[in-house]
C-alpha atoms as a PDB file:
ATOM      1  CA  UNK A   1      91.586  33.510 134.224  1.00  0.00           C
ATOM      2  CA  UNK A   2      94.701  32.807 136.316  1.00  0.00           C
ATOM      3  CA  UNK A   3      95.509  32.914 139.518  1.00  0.00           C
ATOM      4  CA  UNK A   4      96.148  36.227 141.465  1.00  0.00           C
ATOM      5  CA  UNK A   5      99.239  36.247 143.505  1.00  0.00           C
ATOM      6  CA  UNK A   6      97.936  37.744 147.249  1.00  0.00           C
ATOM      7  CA  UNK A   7      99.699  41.143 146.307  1.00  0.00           C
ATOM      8  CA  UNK A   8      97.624  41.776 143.629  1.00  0.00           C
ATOM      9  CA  UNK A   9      94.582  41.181 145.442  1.00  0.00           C
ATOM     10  CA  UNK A  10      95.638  43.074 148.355  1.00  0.00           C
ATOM     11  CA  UNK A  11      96.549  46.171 145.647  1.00  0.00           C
ATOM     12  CA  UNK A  12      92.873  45.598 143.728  1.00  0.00           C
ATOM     13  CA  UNK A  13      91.374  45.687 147.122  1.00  0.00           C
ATOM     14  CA  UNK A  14      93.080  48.811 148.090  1.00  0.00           C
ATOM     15  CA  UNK A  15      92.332  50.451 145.015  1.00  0.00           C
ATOM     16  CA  UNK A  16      88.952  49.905 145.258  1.00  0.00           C
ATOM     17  CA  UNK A  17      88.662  51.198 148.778  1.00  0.00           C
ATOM     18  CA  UNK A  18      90.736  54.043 148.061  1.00  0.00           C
ATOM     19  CA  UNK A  19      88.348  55.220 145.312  1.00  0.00           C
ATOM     20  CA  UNK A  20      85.610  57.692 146.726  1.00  0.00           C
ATOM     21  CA  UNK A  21      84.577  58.747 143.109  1.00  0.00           C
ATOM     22  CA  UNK A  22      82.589  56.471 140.836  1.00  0.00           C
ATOM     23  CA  UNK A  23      79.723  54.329 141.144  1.00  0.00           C
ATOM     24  CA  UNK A  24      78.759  52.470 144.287  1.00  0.00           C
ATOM     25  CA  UNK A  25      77.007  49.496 142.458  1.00  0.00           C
ATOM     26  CA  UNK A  26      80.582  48.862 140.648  1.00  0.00           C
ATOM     27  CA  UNK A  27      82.617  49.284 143.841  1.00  0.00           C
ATOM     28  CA  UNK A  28      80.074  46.894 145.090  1.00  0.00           C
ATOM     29  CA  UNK A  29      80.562  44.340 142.483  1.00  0.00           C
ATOM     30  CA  UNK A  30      84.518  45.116 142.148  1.00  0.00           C
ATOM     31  CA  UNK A  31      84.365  44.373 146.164  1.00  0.00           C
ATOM     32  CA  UNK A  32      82.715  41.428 145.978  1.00  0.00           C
ATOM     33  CA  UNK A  33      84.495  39.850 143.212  1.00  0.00           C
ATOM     34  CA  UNK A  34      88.014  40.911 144.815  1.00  0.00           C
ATOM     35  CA  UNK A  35      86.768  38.921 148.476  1.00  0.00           C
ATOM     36  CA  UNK A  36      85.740  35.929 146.438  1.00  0.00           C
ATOM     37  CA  UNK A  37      89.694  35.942 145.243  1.00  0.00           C
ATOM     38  CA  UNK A  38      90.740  36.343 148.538  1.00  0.00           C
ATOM     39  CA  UNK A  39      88.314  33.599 150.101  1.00  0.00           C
ATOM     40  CA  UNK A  40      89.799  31.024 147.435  1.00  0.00           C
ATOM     41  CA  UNK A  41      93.375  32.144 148.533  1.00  0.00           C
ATOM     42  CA  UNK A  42      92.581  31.106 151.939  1.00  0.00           C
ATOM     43  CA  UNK A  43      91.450  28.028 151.110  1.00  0.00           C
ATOM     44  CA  UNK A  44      94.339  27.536 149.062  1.00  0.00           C
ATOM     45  CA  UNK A  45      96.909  28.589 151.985  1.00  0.00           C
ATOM     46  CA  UNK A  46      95.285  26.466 154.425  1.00  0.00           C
ATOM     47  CA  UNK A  47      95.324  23.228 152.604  1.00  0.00           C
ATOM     48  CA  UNK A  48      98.848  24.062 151.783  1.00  0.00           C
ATOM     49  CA  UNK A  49      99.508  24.642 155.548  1.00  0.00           C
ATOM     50  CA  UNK A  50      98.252  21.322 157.072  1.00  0.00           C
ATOM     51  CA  UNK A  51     101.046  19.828 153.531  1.00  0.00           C
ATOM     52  CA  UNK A  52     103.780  21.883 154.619  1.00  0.00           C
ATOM     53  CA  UNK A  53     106.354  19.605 155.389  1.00  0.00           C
ATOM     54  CA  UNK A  54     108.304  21.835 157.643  1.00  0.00           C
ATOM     55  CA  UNK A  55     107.555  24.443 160.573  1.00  0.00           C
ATOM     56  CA  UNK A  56     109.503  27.094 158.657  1.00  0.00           C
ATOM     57  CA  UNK A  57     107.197  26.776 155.794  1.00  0.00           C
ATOM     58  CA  UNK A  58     104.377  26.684 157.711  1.00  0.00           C
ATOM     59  CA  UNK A  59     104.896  29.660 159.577  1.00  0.00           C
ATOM     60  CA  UNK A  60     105.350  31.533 156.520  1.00  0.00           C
ATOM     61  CA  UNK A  61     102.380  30.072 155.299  1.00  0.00           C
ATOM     62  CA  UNK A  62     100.449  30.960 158.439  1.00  0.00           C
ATOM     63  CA  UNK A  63     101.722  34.486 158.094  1.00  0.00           C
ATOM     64  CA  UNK A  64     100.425  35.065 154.973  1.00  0.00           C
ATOM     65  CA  UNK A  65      96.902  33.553 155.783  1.00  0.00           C
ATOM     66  CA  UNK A  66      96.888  36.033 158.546  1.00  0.00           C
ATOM     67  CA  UNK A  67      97.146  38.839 156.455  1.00  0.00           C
ATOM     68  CA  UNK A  68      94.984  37.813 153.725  1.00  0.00           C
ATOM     69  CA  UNK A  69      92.278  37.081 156.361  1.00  0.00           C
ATOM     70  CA  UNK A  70      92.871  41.169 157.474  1.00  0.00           C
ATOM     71  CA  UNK A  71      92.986  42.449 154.540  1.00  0.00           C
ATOM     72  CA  UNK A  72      89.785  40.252 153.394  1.00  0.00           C
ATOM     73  CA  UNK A  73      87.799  41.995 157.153  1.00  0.00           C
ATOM     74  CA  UNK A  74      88.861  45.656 155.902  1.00  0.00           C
ATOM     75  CA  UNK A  75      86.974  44.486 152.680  1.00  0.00           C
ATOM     76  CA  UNK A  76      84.150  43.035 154.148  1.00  0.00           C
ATOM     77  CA  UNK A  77      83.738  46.083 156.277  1.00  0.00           C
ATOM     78  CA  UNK A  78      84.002  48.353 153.502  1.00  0.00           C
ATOM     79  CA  UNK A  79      81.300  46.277 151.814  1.00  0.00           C
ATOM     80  CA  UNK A  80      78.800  46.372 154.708  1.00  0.00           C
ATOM     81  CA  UNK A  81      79.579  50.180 155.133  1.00  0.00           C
ATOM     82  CA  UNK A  82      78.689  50.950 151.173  1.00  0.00           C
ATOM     83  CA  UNK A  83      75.398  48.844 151.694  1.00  0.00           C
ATOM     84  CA  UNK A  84      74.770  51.031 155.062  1.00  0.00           C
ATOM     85  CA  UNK A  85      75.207  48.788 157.001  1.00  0.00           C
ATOM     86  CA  UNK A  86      77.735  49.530 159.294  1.00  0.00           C
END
């Protein structure tokens, strides 16, 4: 399996949040599999922040770690809400 690019992520994640229907136990799993990604794309953005070589890059860099980080605490609040927890 490749790599996801963030907007794809983002989209899966939306698409599972968006969908009341269907099955919590696969939401669950789709959820969980979907922050994983996300997780790994931080971890990919940061080491490729403290490389960037200039500030321009690594703003853009930053900005994008920002959102994946939000976008990755909607998910993990949607998570803890389907397990009733929150």
């Amino acid at each position: 399996m490749g790599t996801m690019k963030t907007s794809n992520i983002i989209k899966s994640l939306r698409d599972v949040l968006d969908h009341e229907s269907g099955k919590k136990k696969k939401q669950k799993a789709a959820l969980k599999k979907i922050l994983a990604k996300l997780r790994k794309k931080e971890a990919k953005l940061k080491k490729k922040i403290e490389g960037a070589d200039s500030d321009k890059a690594r703003k853009a860099l930053t900005a994008k770690l920002k959102v994946s980080r939000a976008h990755r605490k909607k998910g993990v609040a949607a998570l803890r809400k389907l397990n009733g927890k929150g």
